[in-house]
C-alpha atoms as a PDB file:
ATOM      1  CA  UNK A   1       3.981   3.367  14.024  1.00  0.00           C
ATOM      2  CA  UNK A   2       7.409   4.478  14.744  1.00  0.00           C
ATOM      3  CA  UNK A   3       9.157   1.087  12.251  1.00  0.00           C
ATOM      4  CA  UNK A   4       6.048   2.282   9.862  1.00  0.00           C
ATOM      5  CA  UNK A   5       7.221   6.126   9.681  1.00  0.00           C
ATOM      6  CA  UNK A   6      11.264   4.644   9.277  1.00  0.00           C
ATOM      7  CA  UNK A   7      10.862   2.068   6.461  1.00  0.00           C
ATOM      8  CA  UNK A   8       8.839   4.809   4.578  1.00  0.00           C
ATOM      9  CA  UNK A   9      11.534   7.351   5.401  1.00  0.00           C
ATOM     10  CA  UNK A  10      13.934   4.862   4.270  1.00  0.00           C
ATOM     11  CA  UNK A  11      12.175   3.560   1.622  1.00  0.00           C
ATOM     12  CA  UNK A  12      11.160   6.674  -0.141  1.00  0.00           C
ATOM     13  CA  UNK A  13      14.705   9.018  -0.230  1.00  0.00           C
ATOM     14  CA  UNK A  14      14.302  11.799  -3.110  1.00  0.00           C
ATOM     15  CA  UNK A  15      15.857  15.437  -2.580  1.00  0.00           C
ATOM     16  CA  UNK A  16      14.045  18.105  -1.560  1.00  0.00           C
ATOM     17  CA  UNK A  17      14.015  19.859  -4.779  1.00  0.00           C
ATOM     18  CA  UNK A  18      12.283  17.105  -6.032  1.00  0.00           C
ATOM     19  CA  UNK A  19      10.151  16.764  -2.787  1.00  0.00           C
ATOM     20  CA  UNK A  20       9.377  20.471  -3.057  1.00  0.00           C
ATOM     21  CA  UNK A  21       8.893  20.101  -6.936  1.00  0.00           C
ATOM     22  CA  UNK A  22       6.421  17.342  -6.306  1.00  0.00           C
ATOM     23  CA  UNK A  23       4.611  19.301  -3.943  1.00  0.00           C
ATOM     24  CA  UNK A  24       3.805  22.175  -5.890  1.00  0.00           C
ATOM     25  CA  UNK A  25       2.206  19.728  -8.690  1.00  0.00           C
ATOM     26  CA  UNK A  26      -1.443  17.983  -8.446  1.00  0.00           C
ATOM     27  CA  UNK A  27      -1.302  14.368  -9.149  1.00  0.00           C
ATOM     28  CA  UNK A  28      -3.181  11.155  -8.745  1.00  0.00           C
ATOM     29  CA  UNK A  29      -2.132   7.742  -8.750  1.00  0.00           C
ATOM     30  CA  UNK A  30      -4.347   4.296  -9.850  1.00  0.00           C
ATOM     31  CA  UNK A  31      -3.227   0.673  -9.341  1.00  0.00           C
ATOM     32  CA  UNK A  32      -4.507  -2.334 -10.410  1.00  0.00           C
ATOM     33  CA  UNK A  33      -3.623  -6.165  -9.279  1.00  0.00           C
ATOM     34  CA  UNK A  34      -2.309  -8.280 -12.074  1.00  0.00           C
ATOM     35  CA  UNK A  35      -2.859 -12.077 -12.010  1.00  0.00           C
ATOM     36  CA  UNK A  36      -4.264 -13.486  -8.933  1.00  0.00           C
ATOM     37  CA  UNK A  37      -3.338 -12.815  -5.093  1.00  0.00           C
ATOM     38  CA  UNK A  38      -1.643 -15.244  -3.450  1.00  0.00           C
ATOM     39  CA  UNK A  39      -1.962 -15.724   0.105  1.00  0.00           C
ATOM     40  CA  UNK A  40      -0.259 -17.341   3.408  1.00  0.00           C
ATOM     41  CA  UNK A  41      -0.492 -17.022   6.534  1.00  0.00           C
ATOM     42  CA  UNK A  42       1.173 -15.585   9.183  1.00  0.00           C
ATOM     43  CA  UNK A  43       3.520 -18.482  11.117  1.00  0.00           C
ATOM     44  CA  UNK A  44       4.075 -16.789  14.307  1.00  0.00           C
ATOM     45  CA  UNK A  45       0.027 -15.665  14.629  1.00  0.00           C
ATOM     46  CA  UNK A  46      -1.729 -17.842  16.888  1.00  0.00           C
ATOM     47  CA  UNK A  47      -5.127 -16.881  16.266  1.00  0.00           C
ATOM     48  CA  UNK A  48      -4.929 -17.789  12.229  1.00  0.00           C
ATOM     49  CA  UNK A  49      -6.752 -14.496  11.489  1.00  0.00           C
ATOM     50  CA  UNK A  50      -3.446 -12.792   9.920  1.00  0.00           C
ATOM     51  CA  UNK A  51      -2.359 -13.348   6.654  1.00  0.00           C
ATOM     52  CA  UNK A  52       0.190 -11.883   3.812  1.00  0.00           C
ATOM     53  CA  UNK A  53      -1.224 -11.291   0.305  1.00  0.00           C
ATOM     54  CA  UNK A  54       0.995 -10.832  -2.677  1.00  0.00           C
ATOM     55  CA  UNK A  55       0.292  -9.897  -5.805  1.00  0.00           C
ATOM     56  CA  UNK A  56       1.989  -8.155  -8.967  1.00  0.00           C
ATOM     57  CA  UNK A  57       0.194  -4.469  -9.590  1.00  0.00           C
ATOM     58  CA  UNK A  58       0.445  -1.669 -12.169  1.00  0.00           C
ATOM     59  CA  UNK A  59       0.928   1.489 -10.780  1.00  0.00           C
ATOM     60  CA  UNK A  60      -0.375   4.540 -13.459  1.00  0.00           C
ATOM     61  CA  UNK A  61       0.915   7.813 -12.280  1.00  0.00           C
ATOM     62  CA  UNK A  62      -0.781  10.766 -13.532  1.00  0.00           C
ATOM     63  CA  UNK A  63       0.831  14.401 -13.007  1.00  0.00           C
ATOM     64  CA  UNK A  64      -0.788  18.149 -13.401  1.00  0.00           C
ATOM     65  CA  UNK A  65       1.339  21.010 -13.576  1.00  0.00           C
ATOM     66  CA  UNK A  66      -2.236  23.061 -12.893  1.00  0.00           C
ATOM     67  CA  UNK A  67      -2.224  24.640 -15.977  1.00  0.00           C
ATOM     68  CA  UNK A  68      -4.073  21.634 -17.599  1.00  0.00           C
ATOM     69  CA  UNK A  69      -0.719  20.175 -18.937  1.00  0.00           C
ATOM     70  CA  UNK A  70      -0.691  16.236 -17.697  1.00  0.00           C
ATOM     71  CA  UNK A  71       1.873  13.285 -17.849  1.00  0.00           C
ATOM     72  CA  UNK A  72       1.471   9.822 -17.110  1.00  0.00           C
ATOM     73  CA  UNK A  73       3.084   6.861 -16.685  1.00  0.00           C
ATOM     74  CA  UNK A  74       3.273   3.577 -15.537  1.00  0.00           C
ATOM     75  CA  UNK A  75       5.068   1.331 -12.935  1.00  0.00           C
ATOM     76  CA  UNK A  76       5.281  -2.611 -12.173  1.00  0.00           C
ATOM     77  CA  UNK A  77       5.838  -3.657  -9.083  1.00  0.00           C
ATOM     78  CA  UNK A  78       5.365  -6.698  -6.854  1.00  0.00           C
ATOM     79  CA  UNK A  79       4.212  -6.038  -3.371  1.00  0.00           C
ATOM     80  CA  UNK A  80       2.309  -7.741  -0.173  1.00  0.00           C
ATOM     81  CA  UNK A  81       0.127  -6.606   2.609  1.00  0.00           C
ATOM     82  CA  UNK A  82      -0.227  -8.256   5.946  1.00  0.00           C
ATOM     83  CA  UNK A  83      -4.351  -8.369   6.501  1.00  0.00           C
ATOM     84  CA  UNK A  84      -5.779  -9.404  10.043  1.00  0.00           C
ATOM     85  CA  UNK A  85      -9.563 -10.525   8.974  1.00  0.00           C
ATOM     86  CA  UNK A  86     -11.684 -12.546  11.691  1.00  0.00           C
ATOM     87  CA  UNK A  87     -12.680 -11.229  15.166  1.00  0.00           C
ATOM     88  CA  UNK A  88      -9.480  -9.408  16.162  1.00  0.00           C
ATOM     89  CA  UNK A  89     -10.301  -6.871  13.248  1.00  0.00           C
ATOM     90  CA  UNK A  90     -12.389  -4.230  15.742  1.00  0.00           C
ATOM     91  CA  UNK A  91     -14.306  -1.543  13.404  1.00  0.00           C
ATOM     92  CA  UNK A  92     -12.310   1.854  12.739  1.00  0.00           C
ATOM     93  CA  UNK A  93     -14.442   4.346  14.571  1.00  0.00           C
ATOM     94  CA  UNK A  94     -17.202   6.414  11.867  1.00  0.00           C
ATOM     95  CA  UNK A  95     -16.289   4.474   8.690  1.00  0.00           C
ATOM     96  CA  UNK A  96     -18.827   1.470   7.327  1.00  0.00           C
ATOM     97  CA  UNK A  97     -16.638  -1.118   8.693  1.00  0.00           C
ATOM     98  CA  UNK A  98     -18.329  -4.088  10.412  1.00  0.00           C
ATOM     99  CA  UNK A  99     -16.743  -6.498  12.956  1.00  0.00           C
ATOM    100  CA  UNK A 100     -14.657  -8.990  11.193  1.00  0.00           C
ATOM    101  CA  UNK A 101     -14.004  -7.096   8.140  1.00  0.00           C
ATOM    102  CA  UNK A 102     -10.293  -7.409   6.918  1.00  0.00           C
ATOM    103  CA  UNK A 103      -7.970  -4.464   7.986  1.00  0.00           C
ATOM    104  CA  UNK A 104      -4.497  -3.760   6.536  1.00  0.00           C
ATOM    105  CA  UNK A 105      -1.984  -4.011   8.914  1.00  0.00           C
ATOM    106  CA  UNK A 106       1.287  -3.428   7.140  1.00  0.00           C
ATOM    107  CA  UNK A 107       2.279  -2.507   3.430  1.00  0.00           C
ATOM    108  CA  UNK A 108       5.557  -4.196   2.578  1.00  0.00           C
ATOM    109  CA  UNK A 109       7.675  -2.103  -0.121  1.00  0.00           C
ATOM    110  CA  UNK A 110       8.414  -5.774  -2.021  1.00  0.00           C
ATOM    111  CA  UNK A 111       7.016  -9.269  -2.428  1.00  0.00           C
ATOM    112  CA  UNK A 112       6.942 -11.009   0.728  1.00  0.00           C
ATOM    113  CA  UNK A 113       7.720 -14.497  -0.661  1.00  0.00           C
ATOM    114  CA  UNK A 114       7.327 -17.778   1.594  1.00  0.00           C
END
């Protein structure tokens, strides 16, 4: 948790005005995949249950000011995920989740290319 909470700290630097901006503003954001997901798998994962899926997604931002003004726009980006499906991935606790199911891991800012 504690590499997670850095790389997003370091990944994500705006400041604070715009932080604080942002914050005062409703928003929403959508994304859809682009093209197919590729996938590999994890070399130093002994089980073979984890794998990395890439794919390229477009990212539509919408803004609200709350006074029924909105702005979007959109973003391209290529990005991968690190899945663990099989019997490793245990149910989260409450949700619909069944035994097995595929569970995201870790969210890599870029493409994690082989």
């Amino acid at each position: 948790m504690q590499s997670s909470r850095l790389e997003l700290r370091q990944g994500v630097v705006l400041p604070e005005s715009d932080w604080n901006s942002l914050g005062s503003e409703q928003g929403r954001v959508k994304s859809r995949v682009e093209g197919e997901v590729t996938f590999v798998p994890v070399s130093d994962d002994a089980s073979g249950d984890m794998r990395i899926g890439t794919a390229n997604v477009t990212l539509t931002y919408t803004r609200s000011n709350g006074s029924g003004g909105e702005t979007s726009y959109e973003d391209h980006a290529r990005v991968s995920v690190q899945l663990l499906c099989g019997p490793g991935s245990v149910p989260t606790p409450d949700t619909a989740q069944q035994a097995g199911d595929c569970k995201v891991v870790r969210y890599f800012t870029g493409p994690m290319e082989p």
